[in-house]
C-alpha atoms as a PDB file:
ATOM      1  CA  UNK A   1     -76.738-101.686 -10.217  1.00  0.00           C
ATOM      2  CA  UNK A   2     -77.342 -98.269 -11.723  1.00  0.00           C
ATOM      3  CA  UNK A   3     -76.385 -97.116 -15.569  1.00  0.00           C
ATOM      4  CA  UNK A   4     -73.537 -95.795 -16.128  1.00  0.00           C
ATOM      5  CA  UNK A   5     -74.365 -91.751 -16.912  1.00  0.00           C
ATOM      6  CA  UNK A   6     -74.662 -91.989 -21.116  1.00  0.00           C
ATOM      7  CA  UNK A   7     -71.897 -89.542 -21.531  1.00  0.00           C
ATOM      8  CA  UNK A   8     -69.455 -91.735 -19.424  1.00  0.00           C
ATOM      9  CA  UNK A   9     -70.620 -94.758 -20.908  1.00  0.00           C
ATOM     10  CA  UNK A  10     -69.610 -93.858 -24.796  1.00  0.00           C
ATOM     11  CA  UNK A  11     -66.020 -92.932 -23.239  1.00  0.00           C
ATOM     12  CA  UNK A  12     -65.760 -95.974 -21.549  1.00  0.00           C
ATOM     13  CA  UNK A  13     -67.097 -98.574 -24.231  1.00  0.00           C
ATOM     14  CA  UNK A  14     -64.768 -96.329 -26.999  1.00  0.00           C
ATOM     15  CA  UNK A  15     -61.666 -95.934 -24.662  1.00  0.00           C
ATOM     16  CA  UNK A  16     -61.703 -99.739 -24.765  1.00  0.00           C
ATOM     17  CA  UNK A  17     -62.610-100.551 -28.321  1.00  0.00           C
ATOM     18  CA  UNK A  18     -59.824 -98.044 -29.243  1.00  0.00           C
ATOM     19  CA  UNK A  19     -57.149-100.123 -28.667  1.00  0.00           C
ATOM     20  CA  UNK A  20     -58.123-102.614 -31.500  1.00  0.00           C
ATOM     21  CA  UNK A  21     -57.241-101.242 -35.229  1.00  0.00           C
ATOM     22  CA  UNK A  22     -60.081-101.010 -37.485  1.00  0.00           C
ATOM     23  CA  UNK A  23     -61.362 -99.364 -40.759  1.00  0.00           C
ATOM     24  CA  UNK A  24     -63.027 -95.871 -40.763  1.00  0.00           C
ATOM     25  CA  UNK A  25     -66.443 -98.008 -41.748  1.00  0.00           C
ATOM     26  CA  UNK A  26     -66.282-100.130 -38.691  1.00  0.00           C
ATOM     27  CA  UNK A  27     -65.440 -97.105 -36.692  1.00  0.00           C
ATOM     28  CA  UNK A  28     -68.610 -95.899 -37.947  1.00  0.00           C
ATOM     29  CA  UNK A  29     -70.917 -99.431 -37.516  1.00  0.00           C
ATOM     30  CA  UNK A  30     -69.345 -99.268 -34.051  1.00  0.00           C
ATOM     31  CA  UNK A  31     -70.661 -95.762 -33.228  1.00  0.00           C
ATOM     32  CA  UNK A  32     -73.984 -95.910 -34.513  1.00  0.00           C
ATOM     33  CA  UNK A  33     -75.083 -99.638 -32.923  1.00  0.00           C
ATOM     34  CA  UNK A  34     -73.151 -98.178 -29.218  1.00  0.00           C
ATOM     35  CA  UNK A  35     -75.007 -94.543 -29.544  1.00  0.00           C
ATOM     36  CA  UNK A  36     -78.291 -96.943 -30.218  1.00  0.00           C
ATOM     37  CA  UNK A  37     -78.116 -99.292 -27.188  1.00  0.00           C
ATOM     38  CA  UNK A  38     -77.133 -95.662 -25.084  1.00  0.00           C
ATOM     39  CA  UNK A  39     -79.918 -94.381 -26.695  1.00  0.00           C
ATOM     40  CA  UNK A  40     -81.836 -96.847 -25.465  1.00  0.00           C
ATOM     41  CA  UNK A  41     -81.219 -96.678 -21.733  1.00  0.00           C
ATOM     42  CA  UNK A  42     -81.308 -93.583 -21.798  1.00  0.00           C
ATOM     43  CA  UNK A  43     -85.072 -93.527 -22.684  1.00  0.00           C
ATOM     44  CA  UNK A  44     -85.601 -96.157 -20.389  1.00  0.00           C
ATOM     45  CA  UNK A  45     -84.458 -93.913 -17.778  1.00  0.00           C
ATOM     46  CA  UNK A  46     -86.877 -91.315 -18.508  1.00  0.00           C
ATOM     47  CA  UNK A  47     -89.468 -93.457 -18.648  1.00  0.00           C
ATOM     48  CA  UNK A  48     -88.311 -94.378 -15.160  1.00  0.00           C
ATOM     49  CA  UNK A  49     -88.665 -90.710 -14.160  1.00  0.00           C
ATOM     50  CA  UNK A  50     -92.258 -90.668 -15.844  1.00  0.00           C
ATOM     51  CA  UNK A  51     -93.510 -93.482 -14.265  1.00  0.00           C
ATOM     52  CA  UNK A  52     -92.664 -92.153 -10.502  1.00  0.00           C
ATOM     53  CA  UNK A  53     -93.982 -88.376 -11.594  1.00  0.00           C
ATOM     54  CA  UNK A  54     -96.987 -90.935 -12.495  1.00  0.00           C
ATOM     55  CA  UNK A  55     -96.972 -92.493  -8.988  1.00  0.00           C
ATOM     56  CA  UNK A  56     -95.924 -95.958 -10.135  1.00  0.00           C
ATOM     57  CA  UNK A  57     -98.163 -95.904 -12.988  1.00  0.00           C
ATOM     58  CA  UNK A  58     -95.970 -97.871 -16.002  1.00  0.00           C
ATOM     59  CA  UNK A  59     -95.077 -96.032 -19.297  1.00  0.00           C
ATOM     60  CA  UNK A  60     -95.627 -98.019 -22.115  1.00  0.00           C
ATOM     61  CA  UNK A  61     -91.916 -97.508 -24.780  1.00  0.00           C
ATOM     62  CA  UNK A  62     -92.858 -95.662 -28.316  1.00  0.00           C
ATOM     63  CA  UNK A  63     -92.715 -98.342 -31.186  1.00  0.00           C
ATOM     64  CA  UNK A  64     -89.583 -97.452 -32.897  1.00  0.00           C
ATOM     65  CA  UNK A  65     -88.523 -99.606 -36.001  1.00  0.00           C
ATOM     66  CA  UNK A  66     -84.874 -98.995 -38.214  1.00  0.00           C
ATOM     67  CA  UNK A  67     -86.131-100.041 -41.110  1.00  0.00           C
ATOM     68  CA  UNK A  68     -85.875 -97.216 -43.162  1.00  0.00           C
ATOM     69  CA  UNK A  69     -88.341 -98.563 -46.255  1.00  0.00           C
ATOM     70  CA  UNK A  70     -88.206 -97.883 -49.412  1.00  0.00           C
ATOM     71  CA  UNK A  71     -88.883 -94.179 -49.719  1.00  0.00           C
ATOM     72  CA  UNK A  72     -85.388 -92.841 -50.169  1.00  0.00           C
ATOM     73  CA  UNK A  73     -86.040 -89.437 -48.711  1.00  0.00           C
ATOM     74  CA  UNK A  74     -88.937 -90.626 -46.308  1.00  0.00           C
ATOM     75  CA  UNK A  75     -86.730 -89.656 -42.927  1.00  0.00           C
ATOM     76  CA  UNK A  76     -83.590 -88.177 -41.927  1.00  0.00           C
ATOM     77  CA  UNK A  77     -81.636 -91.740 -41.913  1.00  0.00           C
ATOM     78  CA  UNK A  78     -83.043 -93.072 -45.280  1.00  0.00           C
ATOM     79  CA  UNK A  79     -82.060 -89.134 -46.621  1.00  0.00           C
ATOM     80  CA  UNK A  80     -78.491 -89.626 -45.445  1.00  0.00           C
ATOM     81  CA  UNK A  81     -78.175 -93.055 -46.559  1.00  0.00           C
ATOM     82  CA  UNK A  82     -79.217 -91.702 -50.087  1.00  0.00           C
ATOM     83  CA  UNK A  83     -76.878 -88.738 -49.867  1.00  0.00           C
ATOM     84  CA  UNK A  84     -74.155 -91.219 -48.684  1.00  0.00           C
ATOM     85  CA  UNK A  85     -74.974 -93.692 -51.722  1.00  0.00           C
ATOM     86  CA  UNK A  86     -74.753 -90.650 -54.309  1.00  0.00           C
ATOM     87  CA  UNK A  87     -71.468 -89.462 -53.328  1.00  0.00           C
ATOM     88  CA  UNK A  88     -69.775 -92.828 -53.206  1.00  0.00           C
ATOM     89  CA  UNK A  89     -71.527 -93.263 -56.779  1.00  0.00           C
ATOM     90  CA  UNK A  90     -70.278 -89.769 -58.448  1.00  0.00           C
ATOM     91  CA  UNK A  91     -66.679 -90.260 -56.936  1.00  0.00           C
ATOM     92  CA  UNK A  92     -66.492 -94.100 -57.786  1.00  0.00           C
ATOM     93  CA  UNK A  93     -67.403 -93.515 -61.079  1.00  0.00           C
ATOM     94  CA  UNK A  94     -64.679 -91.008 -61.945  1.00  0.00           C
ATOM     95  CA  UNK A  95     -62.759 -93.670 -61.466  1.00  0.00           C
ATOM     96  CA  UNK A  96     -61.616 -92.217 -57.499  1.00  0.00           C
ATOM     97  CA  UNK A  97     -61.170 -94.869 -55.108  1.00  0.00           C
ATOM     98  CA  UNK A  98     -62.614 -94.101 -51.608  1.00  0.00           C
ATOM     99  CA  UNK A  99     -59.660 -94.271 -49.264  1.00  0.00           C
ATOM    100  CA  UNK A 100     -59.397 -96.197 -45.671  1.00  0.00           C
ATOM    101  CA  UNK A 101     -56.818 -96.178 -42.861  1.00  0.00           C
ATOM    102  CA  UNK A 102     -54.172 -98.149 -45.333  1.00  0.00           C
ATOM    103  CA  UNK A 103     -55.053 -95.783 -48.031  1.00  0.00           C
ATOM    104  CA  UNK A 104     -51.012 -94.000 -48.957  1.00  0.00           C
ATOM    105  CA  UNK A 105     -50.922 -90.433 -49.165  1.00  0.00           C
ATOM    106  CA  UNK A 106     -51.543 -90.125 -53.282  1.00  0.00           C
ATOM    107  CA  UNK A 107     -55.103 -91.961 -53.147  1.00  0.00           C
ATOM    108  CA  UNK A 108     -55.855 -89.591 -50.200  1.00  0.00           C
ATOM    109  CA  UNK A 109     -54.597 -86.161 -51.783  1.00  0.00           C
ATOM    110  CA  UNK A 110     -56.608 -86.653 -55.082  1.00  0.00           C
ATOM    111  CA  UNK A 111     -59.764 -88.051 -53.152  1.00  0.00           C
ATOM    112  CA  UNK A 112     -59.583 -84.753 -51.451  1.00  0.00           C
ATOM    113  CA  UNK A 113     -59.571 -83.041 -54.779  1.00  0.00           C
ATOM    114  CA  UNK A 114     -62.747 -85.026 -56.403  1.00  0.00           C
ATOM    115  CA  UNK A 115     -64.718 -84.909 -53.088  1.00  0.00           C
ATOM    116  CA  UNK A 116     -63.902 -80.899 -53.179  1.00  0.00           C
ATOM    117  CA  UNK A 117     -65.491 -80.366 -56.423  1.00  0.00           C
ATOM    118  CA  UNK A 118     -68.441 -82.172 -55.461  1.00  0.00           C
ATOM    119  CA  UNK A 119     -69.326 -80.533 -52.369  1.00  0.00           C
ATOM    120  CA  UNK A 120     -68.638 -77.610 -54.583  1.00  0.00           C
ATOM    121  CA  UNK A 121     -71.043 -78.955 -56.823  1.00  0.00           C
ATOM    122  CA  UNK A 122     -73.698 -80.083 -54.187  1.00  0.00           C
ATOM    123  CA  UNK A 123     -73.890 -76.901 -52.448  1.00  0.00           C
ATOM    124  CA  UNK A 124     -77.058 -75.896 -53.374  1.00  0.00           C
ATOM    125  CA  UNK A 125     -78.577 -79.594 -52.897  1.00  0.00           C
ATOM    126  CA  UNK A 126     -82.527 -79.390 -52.427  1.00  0.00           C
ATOM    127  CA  UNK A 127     -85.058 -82.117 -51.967  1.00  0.00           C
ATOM    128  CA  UNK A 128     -88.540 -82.044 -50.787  1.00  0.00           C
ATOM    129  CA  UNK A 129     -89.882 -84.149 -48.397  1.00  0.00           C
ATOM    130  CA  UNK A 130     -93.826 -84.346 -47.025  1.00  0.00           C
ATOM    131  CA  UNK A 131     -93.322 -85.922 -43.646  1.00  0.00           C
ATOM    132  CA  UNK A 132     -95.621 -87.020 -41.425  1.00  0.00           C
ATOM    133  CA  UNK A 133     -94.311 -86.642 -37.661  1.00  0.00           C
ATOM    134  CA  UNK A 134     -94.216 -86.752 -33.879  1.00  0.00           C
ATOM    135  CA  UNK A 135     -93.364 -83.526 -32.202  1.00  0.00           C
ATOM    136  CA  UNK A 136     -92.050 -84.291 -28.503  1.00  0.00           C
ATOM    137  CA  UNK A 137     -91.213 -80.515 -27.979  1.00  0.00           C
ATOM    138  CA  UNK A 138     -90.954 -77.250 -28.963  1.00  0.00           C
ATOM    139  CA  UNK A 139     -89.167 -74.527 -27.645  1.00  0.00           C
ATOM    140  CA  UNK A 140     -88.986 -70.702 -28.591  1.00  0.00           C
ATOM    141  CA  UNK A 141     -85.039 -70.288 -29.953  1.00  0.00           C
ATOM    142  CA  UNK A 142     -84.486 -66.759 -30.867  1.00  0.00           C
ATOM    143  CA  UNK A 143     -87.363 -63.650 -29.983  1.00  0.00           C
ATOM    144  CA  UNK A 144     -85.971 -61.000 -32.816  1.00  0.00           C
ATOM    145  CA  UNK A 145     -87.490 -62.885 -35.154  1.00  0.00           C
ATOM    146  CA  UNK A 146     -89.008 -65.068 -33.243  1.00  0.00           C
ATOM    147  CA  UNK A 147     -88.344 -68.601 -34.290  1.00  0.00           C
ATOM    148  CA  UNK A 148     -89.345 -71.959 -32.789  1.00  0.00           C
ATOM    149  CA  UNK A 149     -87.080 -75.200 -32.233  1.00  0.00           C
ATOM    150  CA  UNK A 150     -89.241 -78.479 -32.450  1.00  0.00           C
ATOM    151  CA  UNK A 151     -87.494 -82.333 -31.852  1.00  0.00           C
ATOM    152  CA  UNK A 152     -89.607 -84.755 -33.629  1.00  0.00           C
ATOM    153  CA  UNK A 153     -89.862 -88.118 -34.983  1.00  0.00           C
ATOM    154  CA  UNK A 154     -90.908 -89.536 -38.488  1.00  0.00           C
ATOM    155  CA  UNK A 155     -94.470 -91.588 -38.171  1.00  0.00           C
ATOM    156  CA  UNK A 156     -94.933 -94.351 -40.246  1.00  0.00           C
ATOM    157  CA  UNK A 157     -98.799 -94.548 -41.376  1.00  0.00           C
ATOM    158  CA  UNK A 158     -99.285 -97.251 -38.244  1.00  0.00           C
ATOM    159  CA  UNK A 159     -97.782 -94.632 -35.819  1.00  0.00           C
ATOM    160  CA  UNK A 160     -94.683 -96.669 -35.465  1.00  0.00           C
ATOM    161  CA  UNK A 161     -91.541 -94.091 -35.073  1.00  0.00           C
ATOM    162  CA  UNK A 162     -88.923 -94.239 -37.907  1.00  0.00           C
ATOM    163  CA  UNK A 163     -85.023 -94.287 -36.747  1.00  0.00           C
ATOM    164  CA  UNK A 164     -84.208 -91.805 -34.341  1.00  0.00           C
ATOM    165  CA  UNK A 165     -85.267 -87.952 -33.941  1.00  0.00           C
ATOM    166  CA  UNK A 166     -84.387 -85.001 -35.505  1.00  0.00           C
ATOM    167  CA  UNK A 167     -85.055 -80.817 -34.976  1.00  0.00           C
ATOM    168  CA  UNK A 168     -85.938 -78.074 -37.320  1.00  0.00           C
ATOM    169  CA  UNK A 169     -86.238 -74.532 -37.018  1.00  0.00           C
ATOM    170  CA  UNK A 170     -89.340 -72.273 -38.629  1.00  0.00           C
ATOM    171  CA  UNK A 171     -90.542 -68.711 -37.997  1.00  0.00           C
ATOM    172  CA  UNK A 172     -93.102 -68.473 -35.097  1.00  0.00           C
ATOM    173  CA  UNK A 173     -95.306 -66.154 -37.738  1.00  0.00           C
ATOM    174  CA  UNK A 174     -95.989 -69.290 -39.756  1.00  0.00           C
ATOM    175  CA  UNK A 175     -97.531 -70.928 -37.029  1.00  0.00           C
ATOM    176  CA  UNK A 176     -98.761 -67.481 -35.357  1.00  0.00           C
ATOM    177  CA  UNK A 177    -101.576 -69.692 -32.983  1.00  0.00           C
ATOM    178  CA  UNK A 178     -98.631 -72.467 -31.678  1.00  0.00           C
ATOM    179  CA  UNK A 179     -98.122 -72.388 -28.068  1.00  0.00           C
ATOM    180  CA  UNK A 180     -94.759 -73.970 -27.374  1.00  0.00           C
ATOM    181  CA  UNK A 181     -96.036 -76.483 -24.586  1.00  0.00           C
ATOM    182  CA  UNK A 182     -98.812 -77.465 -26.336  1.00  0.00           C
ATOM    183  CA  UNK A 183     -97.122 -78.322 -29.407  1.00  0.00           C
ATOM    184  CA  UNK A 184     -96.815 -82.099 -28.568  1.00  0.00           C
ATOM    185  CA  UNK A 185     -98.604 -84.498 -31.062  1.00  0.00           C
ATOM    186  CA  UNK A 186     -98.988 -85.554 -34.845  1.00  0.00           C
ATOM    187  CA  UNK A 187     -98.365 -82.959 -37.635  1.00  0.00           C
ATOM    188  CA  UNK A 188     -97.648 -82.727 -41.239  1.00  0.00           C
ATOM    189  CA  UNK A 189     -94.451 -81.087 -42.032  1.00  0.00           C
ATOM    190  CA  UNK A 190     -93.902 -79.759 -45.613  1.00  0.00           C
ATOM    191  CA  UNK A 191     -90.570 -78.321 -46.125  1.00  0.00           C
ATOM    192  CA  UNK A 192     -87.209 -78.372 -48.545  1.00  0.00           C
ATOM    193  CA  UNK A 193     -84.369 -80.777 -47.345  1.00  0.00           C
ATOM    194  CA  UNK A 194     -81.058 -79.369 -47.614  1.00  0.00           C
ATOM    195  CA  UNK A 195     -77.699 -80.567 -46.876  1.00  0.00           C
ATOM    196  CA  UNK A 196     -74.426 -78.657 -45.877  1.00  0.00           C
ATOM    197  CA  UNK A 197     -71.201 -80.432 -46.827  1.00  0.00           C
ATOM    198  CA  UNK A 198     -67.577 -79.958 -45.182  1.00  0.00           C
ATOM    199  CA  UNK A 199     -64.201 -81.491 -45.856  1.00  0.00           C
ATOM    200  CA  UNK A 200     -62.555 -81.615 -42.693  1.00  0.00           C
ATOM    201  CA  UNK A 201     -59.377 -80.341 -42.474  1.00  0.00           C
ATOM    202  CA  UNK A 202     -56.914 -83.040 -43.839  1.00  0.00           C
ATOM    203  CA  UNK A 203     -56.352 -86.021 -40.801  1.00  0.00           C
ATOM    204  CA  UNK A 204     -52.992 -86.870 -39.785  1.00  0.00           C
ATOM    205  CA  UNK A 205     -52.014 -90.586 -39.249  1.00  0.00           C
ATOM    206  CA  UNK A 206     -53.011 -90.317 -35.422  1.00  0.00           C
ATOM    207  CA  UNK A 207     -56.161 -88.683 -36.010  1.00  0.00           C
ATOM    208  CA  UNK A 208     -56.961 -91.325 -38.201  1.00  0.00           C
ATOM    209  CA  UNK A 209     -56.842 -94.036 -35.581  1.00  0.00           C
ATOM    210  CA  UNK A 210     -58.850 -91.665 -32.999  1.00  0.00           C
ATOM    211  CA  UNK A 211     -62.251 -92.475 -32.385  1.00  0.00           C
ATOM    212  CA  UNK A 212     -62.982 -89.764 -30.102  1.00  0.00           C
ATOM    213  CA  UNK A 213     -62.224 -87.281 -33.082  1.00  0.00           C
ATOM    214  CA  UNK A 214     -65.188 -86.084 -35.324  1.00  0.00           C
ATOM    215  CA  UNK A 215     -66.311 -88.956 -37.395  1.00  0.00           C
ATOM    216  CA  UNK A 216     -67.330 -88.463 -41.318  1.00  0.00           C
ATOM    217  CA  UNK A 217     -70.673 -89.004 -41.758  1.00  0.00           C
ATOM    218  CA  UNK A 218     -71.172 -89.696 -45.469  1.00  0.00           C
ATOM    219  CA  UNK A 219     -67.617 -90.954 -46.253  1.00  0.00           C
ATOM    220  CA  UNK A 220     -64.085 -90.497 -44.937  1.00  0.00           C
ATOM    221  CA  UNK A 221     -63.501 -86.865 -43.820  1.00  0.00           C
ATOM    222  CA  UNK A 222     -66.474 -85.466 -45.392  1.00  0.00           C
ATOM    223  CA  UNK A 223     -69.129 -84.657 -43.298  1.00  0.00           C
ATOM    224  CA  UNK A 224     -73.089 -83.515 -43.893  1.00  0.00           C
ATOM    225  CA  UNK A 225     -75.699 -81.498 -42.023  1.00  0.00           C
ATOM    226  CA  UNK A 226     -79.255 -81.558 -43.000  1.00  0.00           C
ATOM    227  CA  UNK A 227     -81.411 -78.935 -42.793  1.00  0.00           C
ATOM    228  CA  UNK A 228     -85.007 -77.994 -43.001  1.00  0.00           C
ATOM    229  CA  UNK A 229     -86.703 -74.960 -44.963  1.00  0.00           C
ATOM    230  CA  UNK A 230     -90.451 -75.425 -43.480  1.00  0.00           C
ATOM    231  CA  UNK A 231     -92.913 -74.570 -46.164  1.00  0.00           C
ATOM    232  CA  UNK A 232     -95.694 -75.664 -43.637  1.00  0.00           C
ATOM    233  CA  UNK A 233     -96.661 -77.418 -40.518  1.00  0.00           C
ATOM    234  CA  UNK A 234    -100.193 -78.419 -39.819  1.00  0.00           C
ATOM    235  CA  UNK A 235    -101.982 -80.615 -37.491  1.00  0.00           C
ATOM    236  CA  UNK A 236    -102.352 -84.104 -38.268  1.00  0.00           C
ATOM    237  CA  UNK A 237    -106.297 -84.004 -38.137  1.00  0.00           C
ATOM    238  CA  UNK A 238    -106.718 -87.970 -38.889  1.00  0.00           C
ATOM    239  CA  UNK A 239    -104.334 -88.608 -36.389  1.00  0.00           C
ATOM    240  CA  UNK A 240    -105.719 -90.634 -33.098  1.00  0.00           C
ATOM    241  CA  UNK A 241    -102.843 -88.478 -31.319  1.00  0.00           C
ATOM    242  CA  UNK A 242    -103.397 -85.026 -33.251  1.00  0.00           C
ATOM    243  CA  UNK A 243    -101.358 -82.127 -32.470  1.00  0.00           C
ATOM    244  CA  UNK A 244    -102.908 -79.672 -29.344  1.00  0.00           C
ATOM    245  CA  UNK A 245    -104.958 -76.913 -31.052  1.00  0.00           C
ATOM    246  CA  UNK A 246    -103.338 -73.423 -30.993  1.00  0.00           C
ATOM    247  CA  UNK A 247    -104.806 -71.694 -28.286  1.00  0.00           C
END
C-alpha cells in the first residue's frame, strides 16, 4: 500500500481530529507529533528515491534526536521553546492570565493588550548563537545582490542532527568562493538570532475551533519568526564530513 501524498495526509488525519473539542495547547501537541511522523515518511520516501538512483544500494537514515539539551539557544526548537517560556513568564507575572478556548471575551481583550506591549517591547530581540551545522542545500535566491538560501540542520558534537531543519539567508560576497552545489557538508555558522512577533488579527469563536487556520506558535494568537543575521560561515575543518571546498 503506498503513502498517502504528505499534503493529503495532514488534511485527512486533521479533518478527522477536528471534530473532537480541544484546547489551543493540544491543538498544538497534535500538530507538531502529526507534522513529525509526516515528516518522517516523507524522508523515508526520499531515501526510497536515493536508493533506486543508487541501483538498490540502501541509504542509511541521518541520526536525528529531539532532545533539545540544555543550551537554551543551541537550535531553532530549544530558541523557540525559550522565547515561548519568556513570554508566558513576562505576561504571567503581570498578573495576565493566558487565555484558552473557554477563556470569555474580558480575559481575551486585555491579554491582547499585555501581549501588544510586549511584542512592542521585543521588537528588537537579538541573541547570538555559534552553531555548528549540516547544510543539505544551497540555492542562489536573489542575483541583485546576490544572496544565497541554505536548509540545514543543527549537529550535535557526535554528528547526531538536532530537531528538525531550518534556512537562512546571507550575501553571496561573504562567502565569494561557495559554489551552490557544492555547498553540502559541516560548517560553522556565526550569526545574530532574531525573532519577528505578530498578533494575529483577533479570532472569532469559529476560528478558534479551526485547526486548519494559522496556529500561534509561542502562545495563543501570537505568532514568531526567527531569523538569521550571518556574521560568518566557515567550513567545519575537524569535521569527518567537512563542507566541499569553494572551487
Amino acid at each position: 500500500m503506498h503513502p498517502l501524498p504528505y499534503g493529503l495526509a495532514l488534511f485527512l488525519a486533521l479533518s478527522a481530529w477536528a471534530q473532537d473539542p480541544a484546547s489551543t495547547t493540544d491543538r498544538l501537541k497534535f500538530l507538531e507529533s502529526e507534522n513529525a511522523r509526516l515528516t518522517k515518511e516523507l524522508e523515508a520516501a526520499h531515501r526510497r528515491i536515493q536508493e533506486l538512483d543508487n541501483n538498490g544500494v540502501a541509504v542509511s537514515p541521518p541520526t536525528t534526536t529531539h532532545e533539545l539539551g540544555p543550551d537554551p539557544w543551541g537550535n531553532p526548537l530549544a530558541a523557540m521553546r525559550t522565547i515561548k517560556n519568556k513570554f508566558r513568564a513576562d505576561v504571567q507575572g503581570k498578573g495576565q492570565s493566558i487565555p484558552d478556548a473557554t477563556s470569555d471575551s474580558k480575559v481575551v481583550q486585555s491579554y491582547r493588550r499585555v501581549a501588544e506591549k510586549w511584542i512592542e517591547a521585543n521588537a528588537k530581540f537579538r541573541q547570538p548563537i555559534e552553531w555548528r551545522i549540516e547544510v543539505i542545500e544551497a540555492s542562489i535566491v536573489s542575483t541583485n545582490p546576490k544572496e544565497f538560501e541554505f536548509r540545514a540542520h543543527v549537529l550535535r558534537s557526535d554528528d547526531v542532527r538536532v530537531g528538525s531543519g531550518f534556512a537562512f539567508r546571507m550575501p553571496a560576497a561573504a562567502v565569494p568562493d561557495l559554489v551552490p552545489s557544492r555547498a553540502a557538508g559541516t560548517w560553522l555558522l556565526s550569526a545574530d538570532l532574531g525573532a519577528h512577533f505578530k498578533l494575529k488579527a483577533e479570532a472569532t469563536q469559529t476560528d478558534r475551533a479551526n485547526p486548519f487556520g494559522e496556529m500561534p506558535l509561542i502562545a495563543p494568537q501570537v505568532e514568531c519568526d526567527l531569523r538569521y543575521t550571518v556574521r560568518s560561515l566557515r567550513p567545519d575543518t575537524k569535521s569527518t564530513t567537512p563542507a566541499a571546498k569553494p572551487a
